[in-house]
PDB file of N, CA and C in Angstrom:
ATOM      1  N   UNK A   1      10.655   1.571 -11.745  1.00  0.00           N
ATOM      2  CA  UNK A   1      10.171   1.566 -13.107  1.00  0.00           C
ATOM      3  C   UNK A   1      10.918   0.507 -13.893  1.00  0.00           C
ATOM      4  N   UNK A   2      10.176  -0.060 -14.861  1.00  0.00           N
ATOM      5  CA  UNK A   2      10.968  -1.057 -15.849  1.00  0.00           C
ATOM      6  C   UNK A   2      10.222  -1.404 -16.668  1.00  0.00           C
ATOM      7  N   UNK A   3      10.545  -2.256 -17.343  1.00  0.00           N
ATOM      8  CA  UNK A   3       9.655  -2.624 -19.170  1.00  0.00           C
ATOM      9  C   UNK A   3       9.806  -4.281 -19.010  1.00  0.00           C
ATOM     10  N   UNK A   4       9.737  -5.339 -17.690  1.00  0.00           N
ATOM     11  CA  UNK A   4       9.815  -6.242 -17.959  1.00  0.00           C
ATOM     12  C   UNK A   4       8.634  -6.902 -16.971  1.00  0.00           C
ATOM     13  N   UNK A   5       8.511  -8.159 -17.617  1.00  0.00           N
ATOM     14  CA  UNK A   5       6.706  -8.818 -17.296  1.00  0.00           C
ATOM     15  C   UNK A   5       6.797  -8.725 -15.585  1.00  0.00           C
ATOM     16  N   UNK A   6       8.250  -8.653 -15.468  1.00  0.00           N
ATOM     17  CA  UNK A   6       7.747  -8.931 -13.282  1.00  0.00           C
ATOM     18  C   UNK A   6       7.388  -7.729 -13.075  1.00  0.00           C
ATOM     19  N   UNK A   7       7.744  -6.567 -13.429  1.00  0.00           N
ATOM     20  CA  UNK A   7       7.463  -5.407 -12.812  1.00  0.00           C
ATOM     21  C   UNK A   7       6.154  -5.448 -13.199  1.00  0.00           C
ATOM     22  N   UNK A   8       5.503  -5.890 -14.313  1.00  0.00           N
ATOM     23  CA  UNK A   8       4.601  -5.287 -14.947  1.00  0.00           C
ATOM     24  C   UNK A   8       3.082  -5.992 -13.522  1.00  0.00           C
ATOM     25  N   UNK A   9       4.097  -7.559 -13.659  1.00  0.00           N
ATOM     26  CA  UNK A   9       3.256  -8.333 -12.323  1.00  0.00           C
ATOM     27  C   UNK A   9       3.047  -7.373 -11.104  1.00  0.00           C
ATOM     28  N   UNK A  10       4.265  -7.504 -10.356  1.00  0.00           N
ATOM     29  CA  UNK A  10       4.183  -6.326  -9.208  1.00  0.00           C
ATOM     30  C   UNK A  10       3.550  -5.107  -9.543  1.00  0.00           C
ATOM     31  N   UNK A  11       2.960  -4.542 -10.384  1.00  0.00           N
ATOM     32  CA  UNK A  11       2.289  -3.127 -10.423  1.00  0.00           C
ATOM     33  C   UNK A  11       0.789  -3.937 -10.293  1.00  0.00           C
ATOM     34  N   UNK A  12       0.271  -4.972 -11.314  1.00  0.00           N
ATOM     35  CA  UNK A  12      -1.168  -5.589 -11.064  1.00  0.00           C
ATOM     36  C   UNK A  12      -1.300  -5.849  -9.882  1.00  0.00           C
ATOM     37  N   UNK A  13      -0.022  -6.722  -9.021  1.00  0.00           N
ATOM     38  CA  UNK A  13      -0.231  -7.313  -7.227  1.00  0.00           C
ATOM     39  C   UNK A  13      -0.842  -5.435  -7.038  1.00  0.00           C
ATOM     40  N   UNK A  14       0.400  -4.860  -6.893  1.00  0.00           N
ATOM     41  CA  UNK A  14       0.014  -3.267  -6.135  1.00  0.00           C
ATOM     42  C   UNK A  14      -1.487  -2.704  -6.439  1.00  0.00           C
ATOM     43  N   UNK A  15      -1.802  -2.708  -7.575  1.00  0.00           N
ATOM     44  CA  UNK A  15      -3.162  -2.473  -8.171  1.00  0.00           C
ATOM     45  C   UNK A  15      -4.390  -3.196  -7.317  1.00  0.00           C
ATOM     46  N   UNK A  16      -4.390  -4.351  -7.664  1.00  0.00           N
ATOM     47  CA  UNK A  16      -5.152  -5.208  -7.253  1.00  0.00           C
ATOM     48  C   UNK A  16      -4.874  -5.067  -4.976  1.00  0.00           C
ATOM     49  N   UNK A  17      -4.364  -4.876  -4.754  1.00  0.00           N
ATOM     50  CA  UNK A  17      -3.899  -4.581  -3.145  1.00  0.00           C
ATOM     51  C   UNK A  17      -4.855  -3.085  -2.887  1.00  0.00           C
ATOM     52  N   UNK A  18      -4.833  -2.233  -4.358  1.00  0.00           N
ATOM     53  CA  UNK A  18      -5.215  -0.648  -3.478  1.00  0.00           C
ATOM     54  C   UNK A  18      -6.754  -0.867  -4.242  1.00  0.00           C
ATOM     55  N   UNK A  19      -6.703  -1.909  -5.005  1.00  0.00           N
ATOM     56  CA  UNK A  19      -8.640  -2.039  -5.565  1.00  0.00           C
ATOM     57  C   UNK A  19      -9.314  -2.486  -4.417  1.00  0.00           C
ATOM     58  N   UNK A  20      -8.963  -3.699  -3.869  1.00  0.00           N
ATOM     59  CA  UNK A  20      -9.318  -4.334  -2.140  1.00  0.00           C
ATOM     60  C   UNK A  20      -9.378  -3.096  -1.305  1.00  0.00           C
ATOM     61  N   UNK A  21      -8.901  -2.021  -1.093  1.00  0.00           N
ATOM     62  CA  UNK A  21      -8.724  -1.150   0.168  1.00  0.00           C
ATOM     63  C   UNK A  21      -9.852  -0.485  -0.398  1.00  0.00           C
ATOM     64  N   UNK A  22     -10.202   0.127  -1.783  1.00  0.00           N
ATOM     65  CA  UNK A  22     -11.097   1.145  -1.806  1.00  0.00           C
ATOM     66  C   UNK A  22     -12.322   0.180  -1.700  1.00  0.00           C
ATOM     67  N   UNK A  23     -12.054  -0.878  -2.353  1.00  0.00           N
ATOM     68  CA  UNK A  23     -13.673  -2.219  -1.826  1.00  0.00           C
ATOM     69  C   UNK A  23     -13.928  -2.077  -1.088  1.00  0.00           C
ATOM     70  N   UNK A  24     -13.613  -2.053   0.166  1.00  0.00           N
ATOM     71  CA  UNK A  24     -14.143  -2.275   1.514  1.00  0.00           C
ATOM     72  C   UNK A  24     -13.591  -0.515   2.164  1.00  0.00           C
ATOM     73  N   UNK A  25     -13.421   0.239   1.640  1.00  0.00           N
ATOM     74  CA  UNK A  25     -13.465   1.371   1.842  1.00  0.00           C
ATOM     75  C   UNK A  25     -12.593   1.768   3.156  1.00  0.00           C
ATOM     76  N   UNK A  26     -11.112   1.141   3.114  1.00  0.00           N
ATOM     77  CA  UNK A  26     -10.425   1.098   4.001  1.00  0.00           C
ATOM     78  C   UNK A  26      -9.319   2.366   3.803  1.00  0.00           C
ATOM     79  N   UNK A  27      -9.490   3.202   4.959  1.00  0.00           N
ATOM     80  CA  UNK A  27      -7.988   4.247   4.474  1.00  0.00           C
ATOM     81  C   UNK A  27      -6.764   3.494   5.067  1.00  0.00           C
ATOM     82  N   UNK A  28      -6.289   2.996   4.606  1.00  0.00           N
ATOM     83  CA  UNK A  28      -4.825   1.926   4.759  1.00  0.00           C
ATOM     84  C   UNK A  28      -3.527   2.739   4.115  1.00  0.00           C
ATOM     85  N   UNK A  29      -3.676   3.196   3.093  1.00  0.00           N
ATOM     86  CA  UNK A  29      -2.676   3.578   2.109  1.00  0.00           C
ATOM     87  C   UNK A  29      -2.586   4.973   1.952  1.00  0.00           C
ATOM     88  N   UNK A  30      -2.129   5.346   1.366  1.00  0.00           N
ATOM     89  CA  UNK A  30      -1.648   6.590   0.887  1.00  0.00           C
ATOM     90  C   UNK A  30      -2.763   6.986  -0.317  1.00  0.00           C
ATOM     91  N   UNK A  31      -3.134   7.507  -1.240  1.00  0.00           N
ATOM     92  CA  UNK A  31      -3.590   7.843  -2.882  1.00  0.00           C
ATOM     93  C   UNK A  31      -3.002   7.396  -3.627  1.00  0.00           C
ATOM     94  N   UNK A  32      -3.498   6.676  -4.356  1.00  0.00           N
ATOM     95  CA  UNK A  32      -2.696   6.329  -5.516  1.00  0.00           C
ATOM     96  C   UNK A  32      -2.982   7.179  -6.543  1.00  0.00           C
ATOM     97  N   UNK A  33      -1.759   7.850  -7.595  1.00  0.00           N
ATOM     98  CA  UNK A  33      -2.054   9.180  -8.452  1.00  0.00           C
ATOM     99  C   UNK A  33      -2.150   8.157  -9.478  1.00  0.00           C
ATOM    100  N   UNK A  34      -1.325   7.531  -9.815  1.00  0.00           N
ATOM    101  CA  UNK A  34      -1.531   6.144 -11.448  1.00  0.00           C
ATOM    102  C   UNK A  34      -0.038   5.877 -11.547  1.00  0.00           C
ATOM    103  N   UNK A  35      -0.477   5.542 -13.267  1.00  0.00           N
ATOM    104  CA  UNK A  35       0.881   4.787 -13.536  1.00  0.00           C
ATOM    105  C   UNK A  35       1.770   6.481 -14.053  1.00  0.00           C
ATOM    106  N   UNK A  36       3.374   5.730 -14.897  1.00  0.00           N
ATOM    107  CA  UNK A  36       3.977   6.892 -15.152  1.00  0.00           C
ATOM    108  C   UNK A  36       3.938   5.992 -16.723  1.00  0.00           C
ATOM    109  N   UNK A  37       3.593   6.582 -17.897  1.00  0.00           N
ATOM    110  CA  UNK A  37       3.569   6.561 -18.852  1.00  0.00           C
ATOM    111  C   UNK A  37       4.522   7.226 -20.567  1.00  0.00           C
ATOM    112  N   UNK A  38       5.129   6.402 -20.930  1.00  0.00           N
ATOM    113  CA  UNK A  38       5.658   7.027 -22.337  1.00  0.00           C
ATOM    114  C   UNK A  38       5.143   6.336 -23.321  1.00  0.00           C
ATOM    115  N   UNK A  39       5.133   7.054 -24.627  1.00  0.00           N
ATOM    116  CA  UNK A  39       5.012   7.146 -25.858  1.00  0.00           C
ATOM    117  C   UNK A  39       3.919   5.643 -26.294  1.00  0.00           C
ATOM    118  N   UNK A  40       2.585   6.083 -24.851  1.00  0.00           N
ATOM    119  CA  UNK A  40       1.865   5.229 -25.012  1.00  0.00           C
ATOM    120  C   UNK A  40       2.105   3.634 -24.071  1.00  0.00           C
ATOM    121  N   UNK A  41       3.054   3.673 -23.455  1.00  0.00           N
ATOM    122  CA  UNK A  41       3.328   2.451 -23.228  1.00  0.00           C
ATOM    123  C   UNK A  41       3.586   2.544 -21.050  1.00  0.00           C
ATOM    124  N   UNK A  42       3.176   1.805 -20.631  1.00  0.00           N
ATOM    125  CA  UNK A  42       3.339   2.232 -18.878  1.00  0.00           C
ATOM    126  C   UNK A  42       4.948   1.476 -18.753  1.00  0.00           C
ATOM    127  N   UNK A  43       5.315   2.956 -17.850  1.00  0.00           N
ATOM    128  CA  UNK A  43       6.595   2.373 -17.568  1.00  0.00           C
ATOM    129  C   UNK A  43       6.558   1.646 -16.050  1.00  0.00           C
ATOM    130  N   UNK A  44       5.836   1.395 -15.835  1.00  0.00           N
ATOM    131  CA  UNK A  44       5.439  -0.029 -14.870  1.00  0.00           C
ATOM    132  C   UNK A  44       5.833   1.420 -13.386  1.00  0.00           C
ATOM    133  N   UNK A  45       5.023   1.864 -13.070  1.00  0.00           N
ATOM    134  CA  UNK A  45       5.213   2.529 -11.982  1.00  0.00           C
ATOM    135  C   UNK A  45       4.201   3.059 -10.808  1.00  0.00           C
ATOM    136  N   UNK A  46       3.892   2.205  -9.781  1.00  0.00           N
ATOM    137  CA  UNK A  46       2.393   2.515  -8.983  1.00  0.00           C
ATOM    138  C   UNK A  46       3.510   4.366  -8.758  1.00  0.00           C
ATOM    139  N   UNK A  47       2.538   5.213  -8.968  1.00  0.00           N
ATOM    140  CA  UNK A  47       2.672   6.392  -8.015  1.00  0.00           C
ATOM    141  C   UNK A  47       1.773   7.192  -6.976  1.00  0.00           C
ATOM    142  N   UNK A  48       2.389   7.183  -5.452  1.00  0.00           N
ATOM    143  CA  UNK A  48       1.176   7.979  -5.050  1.00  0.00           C
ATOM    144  C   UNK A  48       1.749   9.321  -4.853  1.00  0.00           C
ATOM    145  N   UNK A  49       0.654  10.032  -3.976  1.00  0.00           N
ATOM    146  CA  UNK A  49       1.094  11.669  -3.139  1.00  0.00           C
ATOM    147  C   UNK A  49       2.251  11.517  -2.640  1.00  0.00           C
ATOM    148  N   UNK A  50       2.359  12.585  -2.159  1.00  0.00           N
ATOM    149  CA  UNK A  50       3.833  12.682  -1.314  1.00  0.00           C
ATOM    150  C   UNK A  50       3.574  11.666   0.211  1.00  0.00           C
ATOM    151  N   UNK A  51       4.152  10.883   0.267  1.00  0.00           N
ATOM    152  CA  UNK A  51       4.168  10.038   1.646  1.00  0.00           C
ATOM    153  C   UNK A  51       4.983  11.338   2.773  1.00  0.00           C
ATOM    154  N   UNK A  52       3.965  11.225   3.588  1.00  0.00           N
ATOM    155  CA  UNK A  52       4.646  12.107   5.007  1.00  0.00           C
ATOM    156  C   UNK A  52       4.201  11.110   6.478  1.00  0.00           C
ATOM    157  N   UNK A  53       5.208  11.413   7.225  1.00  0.00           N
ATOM    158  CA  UNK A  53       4.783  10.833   8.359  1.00  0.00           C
ATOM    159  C   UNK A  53       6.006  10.054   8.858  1.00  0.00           C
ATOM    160  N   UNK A  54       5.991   9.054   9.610  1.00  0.00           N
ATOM    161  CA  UNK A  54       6.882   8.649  10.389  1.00  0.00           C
ATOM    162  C   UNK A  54       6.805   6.611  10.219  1.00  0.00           C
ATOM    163  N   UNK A  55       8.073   6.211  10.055  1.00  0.00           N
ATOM    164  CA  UNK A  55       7.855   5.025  10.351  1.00  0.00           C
ATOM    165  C   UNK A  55       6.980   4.433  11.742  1.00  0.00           C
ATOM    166  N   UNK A  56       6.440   3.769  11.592  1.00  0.00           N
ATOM    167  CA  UNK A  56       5.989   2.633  12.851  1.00  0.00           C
ATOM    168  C   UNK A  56       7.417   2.089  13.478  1.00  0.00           C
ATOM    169  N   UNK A  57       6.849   2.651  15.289  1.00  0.00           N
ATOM    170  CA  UNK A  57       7.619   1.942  16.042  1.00  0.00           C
ATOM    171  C   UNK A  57       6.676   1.138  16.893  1.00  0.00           C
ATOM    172  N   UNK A  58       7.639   0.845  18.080  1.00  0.00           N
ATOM    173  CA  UNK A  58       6.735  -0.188  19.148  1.00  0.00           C
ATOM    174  C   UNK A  58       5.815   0.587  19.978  1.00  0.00           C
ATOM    175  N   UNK A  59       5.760   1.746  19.977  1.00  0.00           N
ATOM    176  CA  UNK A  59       4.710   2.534  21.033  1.00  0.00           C
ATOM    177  C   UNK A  59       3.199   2.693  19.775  1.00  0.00           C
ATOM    178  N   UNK A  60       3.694   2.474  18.494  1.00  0.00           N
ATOM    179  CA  UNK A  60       2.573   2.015  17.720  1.00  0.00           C
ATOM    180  C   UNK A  60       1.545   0.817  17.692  1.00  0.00           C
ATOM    181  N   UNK A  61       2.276  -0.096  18.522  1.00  0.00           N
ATOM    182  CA  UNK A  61       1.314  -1.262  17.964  1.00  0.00           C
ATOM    183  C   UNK A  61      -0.391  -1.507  18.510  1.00  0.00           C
ATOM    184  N   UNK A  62      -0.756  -0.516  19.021  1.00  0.00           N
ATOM    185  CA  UNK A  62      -2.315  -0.111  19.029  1.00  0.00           C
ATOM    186  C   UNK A  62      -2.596  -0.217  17.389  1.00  0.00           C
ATOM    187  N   UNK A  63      -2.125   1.095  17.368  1.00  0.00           N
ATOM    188  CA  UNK A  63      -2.591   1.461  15.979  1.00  0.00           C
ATOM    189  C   UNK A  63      -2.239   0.446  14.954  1.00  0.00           C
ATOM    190  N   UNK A  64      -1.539  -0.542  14.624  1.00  0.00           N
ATOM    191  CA  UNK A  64      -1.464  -1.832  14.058  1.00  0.00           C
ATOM    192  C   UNK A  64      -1.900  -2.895  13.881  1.00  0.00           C
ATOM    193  N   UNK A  65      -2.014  -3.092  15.152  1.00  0.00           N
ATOM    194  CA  UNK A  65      -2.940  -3.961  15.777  1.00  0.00           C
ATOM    195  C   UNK A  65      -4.751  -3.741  15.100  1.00  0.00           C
ATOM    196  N   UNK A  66      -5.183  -2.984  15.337  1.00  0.00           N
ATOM    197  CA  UNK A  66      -6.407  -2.353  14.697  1.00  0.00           C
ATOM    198  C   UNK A  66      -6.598  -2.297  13.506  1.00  0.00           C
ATOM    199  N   UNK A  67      -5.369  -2.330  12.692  1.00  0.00           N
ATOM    200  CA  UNK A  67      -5.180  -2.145  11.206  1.00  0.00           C
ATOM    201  C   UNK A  67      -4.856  -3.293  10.596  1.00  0.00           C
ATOM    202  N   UNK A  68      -4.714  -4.246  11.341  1.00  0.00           N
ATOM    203  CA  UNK A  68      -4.632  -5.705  11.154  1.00  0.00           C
ATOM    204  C   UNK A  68      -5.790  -6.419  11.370  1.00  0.00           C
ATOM    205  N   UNK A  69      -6.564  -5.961  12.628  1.00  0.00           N
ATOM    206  CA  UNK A  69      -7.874  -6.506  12.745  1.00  0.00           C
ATOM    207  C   UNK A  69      -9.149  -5.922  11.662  1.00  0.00           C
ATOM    208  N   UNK A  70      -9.153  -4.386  10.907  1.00  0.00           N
ATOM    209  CA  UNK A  70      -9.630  -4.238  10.237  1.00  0.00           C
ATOM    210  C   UNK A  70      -9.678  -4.772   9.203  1.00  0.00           C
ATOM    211  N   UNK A  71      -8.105  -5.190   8.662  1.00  0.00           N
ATOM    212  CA  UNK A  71      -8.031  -6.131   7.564  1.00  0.00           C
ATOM    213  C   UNK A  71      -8.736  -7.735   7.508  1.00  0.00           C
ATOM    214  N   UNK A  72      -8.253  -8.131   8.736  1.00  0.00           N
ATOM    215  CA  UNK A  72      -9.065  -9.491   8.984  1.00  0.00           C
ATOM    216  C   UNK A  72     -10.674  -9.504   9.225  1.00  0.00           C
ATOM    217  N   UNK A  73     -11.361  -8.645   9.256  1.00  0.00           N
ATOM    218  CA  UNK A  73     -12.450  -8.786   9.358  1.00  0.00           C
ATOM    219  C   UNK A  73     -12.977  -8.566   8.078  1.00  0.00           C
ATOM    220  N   UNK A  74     -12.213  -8.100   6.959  1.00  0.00           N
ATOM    221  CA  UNK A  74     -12.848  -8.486   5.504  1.00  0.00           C
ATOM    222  C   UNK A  74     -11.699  -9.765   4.579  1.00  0.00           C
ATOM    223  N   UNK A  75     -11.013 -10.421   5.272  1.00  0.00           N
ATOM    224  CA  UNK A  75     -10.743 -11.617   5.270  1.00  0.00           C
ATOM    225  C   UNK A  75      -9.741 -11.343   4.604  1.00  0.00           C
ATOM    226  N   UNK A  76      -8.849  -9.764   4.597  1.00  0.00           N
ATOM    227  CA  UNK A  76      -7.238  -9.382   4.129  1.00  0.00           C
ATOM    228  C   UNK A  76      -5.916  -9.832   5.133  1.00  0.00           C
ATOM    229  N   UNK A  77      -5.117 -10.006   4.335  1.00  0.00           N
ATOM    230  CA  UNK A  77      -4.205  -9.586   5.487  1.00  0.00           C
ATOM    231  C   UNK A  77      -3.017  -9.007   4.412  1.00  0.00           C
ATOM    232  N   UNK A  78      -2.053  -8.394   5.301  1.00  0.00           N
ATOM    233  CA  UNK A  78      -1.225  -7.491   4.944  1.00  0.00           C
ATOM    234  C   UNK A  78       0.247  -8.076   5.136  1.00  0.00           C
ATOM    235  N   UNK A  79       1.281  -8.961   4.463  1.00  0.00           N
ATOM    236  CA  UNK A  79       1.964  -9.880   4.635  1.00  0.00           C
ATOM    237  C   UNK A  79       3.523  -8.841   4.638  1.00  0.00           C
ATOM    238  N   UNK A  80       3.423  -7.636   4.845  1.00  0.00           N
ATOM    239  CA  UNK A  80       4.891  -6.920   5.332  1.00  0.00           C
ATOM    240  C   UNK A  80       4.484  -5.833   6.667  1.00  0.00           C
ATOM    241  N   UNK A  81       3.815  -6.832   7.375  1.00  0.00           N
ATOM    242  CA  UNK A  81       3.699  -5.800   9.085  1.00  0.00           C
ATOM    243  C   UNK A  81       5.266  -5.785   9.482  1.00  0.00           C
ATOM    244  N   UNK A  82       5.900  -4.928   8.916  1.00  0.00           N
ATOM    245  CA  UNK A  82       7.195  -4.744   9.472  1.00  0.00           C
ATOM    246  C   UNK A  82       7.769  -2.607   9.404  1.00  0.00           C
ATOM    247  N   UNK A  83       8.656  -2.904  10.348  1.00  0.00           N
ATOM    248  CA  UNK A  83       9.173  -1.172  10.646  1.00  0.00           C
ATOM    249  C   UNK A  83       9.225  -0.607   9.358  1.00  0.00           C
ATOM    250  N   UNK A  84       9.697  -1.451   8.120  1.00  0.00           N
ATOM    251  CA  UNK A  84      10.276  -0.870   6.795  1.00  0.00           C
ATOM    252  C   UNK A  84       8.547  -0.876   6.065  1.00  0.00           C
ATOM    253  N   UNK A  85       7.843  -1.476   6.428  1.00  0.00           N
ATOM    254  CA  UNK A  85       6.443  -0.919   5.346  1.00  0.00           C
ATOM    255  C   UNK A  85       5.051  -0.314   5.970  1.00  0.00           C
ATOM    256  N   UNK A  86       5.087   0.307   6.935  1.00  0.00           N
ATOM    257  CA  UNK A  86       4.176   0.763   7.605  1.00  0.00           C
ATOM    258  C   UNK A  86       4.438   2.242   7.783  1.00  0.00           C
ATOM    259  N   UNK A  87       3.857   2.977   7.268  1.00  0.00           N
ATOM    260  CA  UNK A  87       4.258   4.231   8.163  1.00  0.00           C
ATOM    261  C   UNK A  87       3.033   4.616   9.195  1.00  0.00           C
ATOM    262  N   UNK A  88       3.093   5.819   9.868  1.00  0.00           N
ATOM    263  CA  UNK A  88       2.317   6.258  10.562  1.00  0.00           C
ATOM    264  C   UNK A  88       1.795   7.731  10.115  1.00  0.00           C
ATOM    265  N   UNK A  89       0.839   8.073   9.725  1.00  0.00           N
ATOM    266  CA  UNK A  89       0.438   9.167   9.048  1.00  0.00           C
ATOM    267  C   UNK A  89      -0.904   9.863   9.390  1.00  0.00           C
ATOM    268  N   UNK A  90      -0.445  11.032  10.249  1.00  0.00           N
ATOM    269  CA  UNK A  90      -1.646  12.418  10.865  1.00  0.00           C
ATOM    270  C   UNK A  90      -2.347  11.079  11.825  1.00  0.00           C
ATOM    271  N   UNK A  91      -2.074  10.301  12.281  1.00  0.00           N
ATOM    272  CA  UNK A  91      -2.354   9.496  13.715  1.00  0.00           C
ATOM    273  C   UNK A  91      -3.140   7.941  12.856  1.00  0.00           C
ATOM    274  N   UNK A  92      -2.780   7.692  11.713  1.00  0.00           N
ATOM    275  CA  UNK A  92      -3.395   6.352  11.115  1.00  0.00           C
ATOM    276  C   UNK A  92      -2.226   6.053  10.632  1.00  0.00           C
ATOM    277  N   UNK A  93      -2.597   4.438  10.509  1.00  0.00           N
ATOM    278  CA  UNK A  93      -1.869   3.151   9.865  1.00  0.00           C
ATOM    279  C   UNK A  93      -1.725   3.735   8.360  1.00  0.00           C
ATOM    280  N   UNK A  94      -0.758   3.465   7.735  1.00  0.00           N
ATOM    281  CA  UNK A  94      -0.148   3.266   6.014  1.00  0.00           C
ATOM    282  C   UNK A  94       0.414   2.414   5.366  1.00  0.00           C
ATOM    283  N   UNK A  95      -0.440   1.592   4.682  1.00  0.00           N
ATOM    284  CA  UNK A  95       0.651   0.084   4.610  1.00  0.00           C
ATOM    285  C   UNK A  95       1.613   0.914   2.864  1.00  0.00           C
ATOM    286  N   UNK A  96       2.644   0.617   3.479  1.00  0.00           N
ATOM    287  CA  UNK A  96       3.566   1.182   1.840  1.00  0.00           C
ATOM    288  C   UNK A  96       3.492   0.115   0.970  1.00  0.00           C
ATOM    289  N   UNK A  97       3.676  -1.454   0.611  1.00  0.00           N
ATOM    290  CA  UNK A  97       3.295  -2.550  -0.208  1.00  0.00           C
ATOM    291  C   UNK A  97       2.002  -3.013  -0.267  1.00  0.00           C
ATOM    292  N   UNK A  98       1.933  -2.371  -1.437  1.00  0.00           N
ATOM    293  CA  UNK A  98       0.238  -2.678  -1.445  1.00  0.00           C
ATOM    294  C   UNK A  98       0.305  -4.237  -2.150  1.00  0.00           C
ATOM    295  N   UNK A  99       1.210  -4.372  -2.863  1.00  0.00           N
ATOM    296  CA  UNK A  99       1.368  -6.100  -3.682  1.00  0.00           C
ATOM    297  C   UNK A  99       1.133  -7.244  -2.326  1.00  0.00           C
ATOM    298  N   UNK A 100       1.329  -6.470  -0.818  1.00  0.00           N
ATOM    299  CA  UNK A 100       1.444  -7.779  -0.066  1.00  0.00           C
ATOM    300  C   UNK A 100       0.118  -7.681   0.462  1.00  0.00           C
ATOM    301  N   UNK A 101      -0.950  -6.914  -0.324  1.00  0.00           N
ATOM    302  CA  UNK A 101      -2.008  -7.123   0.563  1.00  0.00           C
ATOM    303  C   UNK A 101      -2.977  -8.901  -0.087  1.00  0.00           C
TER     304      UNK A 101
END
């Protein structure tokens, strides 16, 4: 959370990342619930559900792989395929940075 123009940037990247997924009607992500809001003003905060599940390891990269090719076939790509932003969730891909889509 913060009150300054980058965060405010990084919440539009994140925004604009989970508007693309519901476009093409991709379950990639988690829900997004909204922003967190005071006294009228957004305190710059994507929030979703509770994230459950497990990081991505190497016995994953089926399931990555697929979630990369889904992206490329509507001409996305997802620029943090790494252990720290992927989880694995009830047997599907979760990209956690939606700003890098």
């Amino acid at each position: 959370m913060g009150w300054f123009d980058e965060d405010l940037k990084m919440v539009e990247r994140c925004m604009r990342g989970h508007y693309l997924l519901e476009k093409y009607r991709l379950d990639l992500c988690f829900p997004v619930v909204g922003h967190v809001m005071c006294n009228g003003k957004v305190l710059i905060s994507v929030r979703h559900f509770r994230r459950t599940g497990r990081m991505v390891q190497t016995y994953d990269r089926t399931l990555a792989h697929e979630a990369a090719a889904t992206l490329a076939r509507h001409r996305l790509a997802y620029g943090a395929f790494n252990i720290m932003q992927v989880m694995i969730s009830r047997g599907q891909v979760r990209l956690l940075d939606l700003a890098q889509i």
